[in-house]
Protein backbone atom coordinates (compact mmCIF):
# COMPACT_ATOMS: atom_id res chain seq x y z
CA UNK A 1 -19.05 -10.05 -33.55
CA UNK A 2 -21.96 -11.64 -35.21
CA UNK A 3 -22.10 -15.45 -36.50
CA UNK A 4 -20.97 -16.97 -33.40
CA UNK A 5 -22.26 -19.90 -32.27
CA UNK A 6 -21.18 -20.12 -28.64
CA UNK A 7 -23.95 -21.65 -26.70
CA UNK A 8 -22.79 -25.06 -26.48
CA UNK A 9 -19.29 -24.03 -25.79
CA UNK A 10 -18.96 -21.34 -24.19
CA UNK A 11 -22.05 -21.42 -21.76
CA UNK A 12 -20.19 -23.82 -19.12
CA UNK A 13 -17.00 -21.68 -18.61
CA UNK A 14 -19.31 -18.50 -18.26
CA UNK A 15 -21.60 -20.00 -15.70
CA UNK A 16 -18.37 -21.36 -13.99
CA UNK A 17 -16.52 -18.18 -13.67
CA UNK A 18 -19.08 -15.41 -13.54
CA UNK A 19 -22.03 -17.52 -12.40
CA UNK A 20 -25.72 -16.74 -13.32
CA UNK A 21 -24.86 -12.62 -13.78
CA UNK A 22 -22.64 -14.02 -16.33
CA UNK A 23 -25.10 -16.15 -17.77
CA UNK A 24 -27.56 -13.20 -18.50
CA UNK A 25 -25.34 -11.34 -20.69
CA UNK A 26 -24.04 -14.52 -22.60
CA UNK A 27 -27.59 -15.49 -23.10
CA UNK A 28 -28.13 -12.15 -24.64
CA UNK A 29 -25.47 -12.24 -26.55
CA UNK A 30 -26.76 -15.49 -27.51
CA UNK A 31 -30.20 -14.96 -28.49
CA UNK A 32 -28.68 -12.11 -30.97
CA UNK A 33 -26.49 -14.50 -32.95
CA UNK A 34 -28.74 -17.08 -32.95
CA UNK A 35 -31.00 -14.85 -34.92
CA UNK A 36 -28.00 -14.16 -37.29
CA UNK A 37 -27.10 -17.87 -37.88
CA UNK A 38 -30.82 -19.74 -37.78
CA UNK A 39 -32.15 -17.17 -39.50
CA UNK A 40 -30.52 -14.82 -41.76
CA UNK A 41 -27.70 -17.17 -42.71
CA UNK A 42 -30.49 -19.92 -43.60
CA UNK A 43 -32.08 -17.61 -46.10
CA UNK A 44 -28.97 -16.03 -47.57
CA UNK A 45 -27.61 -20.09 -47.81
CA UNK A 46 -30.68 -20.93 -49.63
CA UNK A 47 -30.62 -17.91 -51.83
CA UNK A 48 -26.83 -18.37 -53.27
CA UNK A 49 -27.27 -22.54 -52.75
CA UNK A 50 -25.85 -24.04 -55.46
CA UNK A 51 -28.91 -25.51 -55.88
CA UNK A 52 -30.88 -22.46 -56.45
CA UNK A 53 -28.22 -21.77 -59.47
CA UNK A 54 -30.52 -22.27 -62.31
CA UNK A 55 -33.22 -20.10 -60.75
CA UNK A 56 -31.32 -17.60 -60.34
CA UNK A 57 -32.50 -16.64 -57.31
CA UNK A 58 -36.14 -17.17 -57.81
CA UNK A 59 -37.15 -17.08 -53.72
CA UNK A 60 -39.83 -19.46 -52.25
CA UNK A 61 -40.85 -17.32 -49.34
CA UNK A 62 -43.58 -19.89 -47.90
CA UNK A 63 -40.76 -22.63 -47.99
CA UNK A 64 -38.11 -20.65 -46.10
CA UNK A 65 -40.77 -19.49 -43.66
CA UNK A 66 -41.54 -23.24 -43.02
CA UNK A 67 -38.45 -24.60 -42.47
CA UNK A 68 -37.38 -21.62 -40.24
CA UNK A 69 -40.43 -21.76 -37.80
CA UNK A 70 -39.94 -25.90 -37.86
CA UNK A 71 -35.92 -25.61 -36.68
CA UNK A 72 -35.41 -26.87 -33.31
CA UNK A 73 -33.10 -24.07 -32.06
CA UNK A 74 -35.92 -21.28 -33.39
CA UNK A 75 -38.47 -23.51 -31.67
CA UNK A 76 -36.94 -23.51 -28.44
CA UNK A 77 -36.69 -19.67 -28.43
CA UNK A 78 -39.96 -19.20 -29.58
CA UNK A 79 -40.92 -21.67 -26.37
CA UNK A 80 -38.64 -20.18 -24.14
CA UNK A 81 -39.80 -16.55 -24.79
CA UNK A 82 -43.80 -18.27 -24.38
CA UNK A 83 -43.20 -19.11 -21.05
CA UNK A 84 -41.09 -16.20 -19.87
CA UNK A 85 -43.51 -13.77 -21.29
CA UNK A 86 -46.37 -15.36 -19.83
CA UNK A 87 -45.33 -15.27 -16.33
CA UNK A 88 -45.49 -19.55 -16.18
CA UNK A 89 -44.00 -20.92 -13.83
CA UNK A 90 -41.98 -24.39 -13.95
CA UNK A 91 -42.54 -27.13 -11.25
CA UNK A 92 -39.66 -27.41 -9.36
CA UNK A 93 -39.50 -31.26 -10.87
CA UNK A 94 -39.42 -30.20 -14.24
CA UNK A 95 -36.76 -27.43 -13.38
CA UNK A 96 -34.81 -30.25 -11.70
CA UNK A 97 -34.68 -32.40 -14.84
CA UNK A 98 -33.85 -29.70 -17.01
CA UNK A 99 -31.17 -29.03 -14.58
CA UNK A 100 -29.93 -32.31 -15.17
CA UNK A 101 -29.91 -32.67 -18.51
CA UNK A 102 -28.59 -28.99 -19.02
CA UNK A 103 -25.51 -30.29 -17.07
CA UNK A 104 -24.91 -33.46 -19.10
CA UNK A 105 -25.03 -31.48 -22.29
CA UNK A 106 -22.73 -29.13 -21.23
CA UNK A 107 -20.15 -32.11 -20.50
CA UNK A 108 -20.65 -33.89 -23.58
CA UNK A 109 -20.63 -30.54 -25.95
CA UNK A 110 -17.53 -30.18 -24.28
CA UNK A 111 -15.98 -33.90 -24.87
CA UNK A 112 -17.27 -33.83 -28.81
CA UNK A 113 -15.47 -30.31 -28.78
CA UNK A 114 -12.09 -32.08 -27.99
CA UNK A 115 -12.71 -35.71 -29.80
CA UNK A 116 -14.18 -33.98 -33.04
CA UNK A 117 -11.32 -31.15 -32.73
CA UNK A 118 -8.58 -31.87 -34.92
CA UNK A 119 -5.42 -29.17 -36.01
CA UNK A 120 -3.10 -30.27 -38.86
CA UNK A 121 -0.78 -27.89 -39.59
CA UNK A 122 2.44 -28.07 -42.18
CA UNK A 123 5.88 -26.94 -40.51
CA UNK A 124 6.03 -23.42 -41.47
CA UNK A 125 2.38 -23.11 -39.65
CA UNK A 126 3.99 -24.70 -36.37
CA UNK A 127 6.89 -22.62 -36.45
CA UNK A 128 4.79 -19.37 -36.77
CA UNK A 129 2.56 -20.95 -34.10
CA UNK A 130 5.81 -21.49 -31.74
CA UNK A 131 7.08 -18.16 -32.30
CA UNK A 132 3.92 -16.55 -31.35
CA UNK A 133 3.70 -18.97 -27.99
CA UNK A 134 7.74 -18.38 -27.24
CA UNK A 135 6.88 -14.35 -27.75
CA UNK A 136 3.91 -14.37 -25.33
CA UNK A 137 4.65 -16.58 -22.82
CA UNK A 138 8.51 -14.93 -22.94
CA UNK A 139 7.23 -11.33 -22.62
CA UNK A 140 4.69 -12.67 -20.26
CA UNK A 141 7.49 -14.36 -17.72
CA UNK A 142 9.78 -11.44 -18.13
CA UNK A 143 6.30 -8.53 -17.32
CA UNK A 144 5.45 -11.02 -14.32
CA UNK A 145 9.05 -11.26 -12.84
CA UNK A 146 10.13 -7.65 -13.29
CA UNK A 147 6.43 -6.49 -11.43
CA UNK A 148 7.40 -9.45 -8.76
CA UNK A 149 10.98 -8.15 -8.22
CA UNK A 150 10.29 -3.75 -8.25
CA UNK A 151 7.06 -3.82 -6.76
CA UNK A 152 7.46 -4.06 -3.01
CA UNK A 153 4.96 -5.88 -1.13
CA UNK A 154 4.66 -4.10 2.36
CA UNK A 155 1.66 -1.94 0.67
CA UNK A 156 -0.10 -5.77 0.15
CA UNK A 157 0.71 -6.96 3.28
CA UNK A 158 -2.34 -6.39 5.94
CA UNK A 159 -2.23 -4.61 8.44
CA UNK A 160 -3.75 -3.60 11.66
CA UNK A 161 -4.21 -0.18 12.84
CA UNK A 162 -5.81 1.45 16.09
């Protein structure tokens, strides 16, 4: 599962149903594909650019090392692992405003996610896309009514014993 990009995304519905213990592995998982996408897939993009065509991949090493150690999301891991390394601590005020902002970027990563989203599919993709829903959610209903209807529910129901 490399090459995801999920920070943006994905970071407010982990924090809202597994909270910061959730957080920590997410961020791991994170920092791993971030590598993968601001690093490796920068220098393999430049490499087979269209671009680089005529050089047939002739590599400028000193420009790919530039641009890499000048990209915002590199910078801010580079920064973030500077501070957490170093044992320096935040003032509470500064925490507070990153707080802040953290939340409002969160909200509007996830509005841009649903204006900028758009699906157009032909009819034979939204009748393969219906038959998959009808299947699930069918075979879903029946599995939830048939464990509703055999399972009795005295061994649920609490009790008190002396």
């Amino acid at each position: 599962m490399i090459g995801f990009n999920v920070a943006n995304f994905f970071f407010p519905l982990v924090e809202g149903i597994w909270g910061q213990s959730g957080m920590q592995y997410i961020a791991l998982f994170d920092a791993g594909n971030a590598f993968t996408i601001f690093i490796v897939c920068y220098i393999l993009s430049t490499i087979y650019s269209p671009k680089n065509q005529e050089n047939v991949i002739k590599i400028n090493v000193k420009y790919i090392f530039k641009r890499i150690t000048r990209s915002a999301p590199i910078l801010s891991y580079i920064i973030a692992l500077i501070i957490n390394f170093s044992g320096i601590v935040i003032p509470s005020f500064f925490s507070e405003l990153l707080d802040i902002l953290a939340r409002a970027n969160s909200a509007l990563a996830l509005l841009l996610l649903g204006v900028f989203l758009h699906f157009k599919f032909g009819k034979a993709e939204w009748f393969s896309i219906i038959k998959v829903l009808v299947l699930r959610y069918g075979v879903g209903l029946l599995v939830g009514l048939a464990l509703f209807f055999l399972i009795t529910t005295k061994h649920f129901q609490p009790s008190i014993q002396n």
